[in-house]
N, C-alpha and C. Protein backbone atom coordinates (compact mmCIF):
# COMPACT_ATOMS: atom_id res chain seq x y z
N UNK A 1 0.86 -1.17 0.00
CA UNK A 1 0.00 0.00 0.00
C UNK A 1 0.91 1.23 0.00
N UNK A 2 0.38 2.46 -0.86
CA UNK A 2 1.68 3.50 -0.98
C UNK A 2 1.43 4.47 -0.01
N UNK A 3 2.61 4.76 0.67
CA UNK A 3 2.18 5.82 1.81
C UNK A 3 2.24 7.69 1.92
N UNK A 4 1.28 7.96 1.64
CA UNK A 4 1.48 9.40 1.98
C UNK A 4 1.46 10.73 2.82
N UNK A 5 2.08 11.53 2.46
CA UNK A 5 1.92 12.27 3.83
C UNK A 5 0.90 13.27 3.56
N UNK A 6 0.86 13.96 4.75
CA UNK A 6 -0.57 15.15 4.47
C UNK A 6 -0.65 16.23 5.66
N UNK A 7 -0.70 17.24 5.47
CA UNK A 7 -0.72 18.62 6.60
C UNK A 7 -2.25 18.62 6.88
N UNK A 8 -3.08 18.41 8.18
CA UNK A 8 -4.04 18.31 8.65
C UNK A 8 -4.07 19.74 10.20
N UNK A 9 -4.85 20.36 10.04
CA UNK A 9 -4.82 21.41 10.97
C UNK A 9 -5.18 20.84 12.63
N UNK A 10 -4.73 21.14 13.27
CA UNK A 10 -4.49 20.26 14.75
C UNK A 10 -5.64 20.01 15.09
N UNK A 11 -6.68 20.88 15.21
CA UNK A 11 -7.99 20.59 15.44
C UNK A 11 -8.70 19.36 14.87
N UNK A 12 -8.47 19.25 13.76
CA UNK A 12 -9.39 18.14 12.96
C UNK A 12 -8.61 16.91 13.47
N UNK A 13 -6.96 16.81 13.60
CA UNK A 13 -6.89 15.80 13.86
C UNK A 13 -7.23 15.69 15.45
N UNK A 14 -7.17 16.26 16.39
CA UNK A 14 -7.25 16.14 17.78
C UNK A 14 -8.94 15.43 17.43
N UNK A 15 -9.69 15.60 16.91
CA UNK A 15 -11.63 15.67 16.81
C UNK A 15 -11.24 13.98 16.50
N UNK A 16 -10.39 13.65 15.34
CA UNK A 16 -10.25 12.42 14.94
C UNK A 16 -9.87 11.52 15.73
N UNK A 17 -8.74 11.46 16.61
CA UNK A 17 -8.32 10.77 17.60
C UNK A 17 -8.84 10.76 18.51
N UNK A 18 -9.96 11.25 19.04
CA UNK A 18 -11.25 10.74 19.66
C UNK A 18 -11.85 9.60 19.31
N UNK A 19 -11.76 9.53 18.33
CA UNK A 19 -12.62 8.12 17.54
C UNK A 19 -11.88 6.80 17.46
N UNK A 20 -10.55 7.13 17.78
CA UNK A 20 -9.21 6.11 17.56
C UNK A 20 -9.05 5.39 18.59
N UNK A 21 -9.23 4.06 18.99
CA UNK A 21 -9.15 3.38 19.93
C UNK A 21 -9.56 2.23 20.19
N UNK A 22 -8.89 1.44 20.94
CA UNK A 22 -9.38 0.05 21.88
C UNK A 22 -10.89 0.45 21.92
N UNK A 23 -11.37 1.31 22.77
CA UNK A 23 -12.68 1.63 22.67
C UNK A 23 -13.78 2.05 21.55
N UNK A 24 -13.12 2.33 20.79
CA UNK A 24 -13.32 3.20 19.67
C UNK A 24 -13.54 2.72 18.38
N UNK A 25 -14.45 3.72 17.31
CA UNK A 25 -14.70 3.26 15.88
C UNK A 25 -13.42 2.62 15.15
N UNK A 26 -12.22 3.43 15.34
CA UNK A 26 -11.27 2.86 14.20
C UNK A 26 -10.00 2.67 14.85
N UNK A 27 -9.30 1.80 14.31
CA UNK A 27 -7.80 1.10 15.22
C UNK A 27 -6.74 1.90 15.19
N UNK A 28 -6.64 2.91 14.10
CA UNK A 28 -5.83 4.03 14.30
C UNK A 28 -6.03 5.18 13.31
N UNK A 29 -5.61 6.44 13.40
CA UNK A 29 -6.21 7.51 12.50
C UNK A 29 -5.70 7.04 10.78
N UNK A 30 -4.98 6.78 9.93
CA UNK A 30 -4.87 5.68 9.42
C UNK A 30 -6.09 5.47 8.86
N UNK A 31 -6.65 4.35 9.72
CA UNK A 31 -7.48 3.73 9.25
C UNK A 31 -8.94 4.72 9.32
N UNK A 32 -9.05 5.52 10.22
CA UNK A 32 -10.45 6.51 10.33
C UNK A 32 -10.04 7.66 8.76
N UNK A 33 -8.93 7.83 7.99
CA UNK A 33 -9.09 8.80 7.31
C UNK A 33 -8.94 7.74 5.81
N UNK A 34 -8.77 6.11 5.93
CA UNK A 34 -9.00 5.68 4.79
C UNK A 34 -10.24 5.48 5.11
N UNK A 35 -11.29 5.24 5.75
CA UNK A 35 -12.56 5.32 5.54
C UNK A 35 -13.49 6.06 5.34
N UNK A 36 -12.97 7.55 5.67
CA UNK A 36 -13.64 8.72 5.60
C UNK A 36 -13.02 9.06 3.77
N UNK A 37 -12.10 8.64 3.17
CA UNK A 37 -11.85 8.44 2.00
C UNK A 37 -13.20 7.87 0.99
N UNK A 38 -12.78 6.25 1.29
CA UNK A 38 -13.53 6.11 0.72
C UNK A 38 -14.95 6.36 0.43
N UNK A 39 -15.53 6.76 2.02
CA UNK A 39 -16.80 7.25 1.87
C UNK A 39 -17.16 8.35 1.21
N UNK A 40 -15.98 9.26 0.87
CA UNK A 40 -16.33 10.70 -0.09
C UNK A 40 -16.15 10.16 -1.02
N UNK A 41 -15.60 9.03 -1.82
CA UNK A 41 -15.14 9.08 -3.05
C UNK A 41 -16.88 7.76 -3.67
N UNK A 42 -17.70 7.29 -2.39
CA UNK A 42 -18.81 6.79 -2.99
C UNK A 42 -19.65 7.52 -3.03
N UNK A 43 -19.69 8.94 -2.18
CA UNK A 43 -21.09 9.92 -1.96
C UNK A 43 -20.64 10.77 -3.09
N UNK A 44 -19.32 10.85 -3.62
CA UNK A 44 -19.40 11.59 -5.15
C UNK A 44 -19.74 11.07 -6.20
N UNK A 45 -19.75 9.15 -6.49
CA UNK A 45 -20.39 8.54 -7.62
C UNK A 45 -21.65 8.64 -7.44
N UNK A 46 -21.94 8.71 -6.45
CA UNK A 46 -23.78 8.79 -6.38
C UNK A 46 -24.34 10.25 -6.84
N UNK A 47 -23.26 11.52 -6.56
CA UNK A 47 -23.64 12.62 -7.15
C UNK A 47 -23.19 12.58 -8.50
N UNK A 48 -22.30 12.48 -9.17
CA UNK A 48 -21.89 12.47 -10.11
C UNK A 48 -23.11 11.24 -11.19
N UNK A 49 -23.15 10.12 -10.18
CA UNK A 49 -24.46 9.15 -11.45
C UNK A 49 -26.17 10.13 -11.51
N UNK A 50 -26.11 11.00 -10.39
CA UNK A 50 -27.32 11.88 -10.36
C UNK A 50 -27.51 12.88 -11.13
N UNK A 51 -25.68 13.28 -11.67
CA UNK A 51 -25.61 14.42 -12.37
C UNK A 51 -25.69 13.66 -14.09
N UNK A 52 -25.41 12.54 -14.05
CA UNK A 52 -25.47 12.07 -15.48
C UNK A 52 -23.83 12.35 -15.51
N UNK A 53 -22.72 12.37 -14.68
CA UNK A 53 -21.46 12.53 -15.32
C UNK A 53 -21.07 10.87 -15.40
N UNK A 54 -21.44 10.05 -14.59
CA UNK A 54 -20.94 8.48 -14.70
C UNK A 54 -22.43 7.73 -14.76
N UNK A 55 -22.31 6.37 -15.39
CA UNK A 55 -23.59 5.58 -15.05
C UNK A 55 -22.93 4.64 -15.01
N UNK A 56 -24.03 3.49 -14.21
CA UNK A 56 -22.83 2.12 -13.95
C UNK A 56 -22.05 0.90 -15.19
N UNK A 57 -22.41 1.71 -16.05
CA UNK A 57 -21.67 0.69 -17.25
C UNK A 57 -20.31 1.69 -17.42
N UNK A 58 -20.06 2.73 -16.62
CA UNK A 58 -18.99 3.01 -17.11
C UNK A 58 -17.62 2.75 -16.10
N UNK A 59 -18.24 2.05 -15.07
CA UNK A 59 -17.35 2.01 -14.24
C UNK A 59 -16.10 0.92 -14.42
């Protein structure tokens, strides 16, 4: 998997690492910002198939 880096403003990540944990939604921030990934990149095919820019034969 290729790794990259990224400048995140302290706030957003401090909000995120709330969620990070033994207790918690996701096992490490890592993994809470590949899911918050992919979830923007499916709530934009659903806008984008609404807009008529993709339909599912083109995927």
């Amino acid at each position: 998997m290729p790794k990259i880096s990224l400048d995140v403003p302290a706030e957003l990540l401090s909000d995120l690492k709330k969620h990070v944990g033994d207790q918690h939604k996701f096992i490490s921030v890592a993994d809470a910002i590949r899911t918050a990934c992919r979830k923007m990149l499916d709530q934009l095919d659903i806008i984008d198939e609404r807009q008529g820019r993709i339909g599912k034969s083109n995927e």
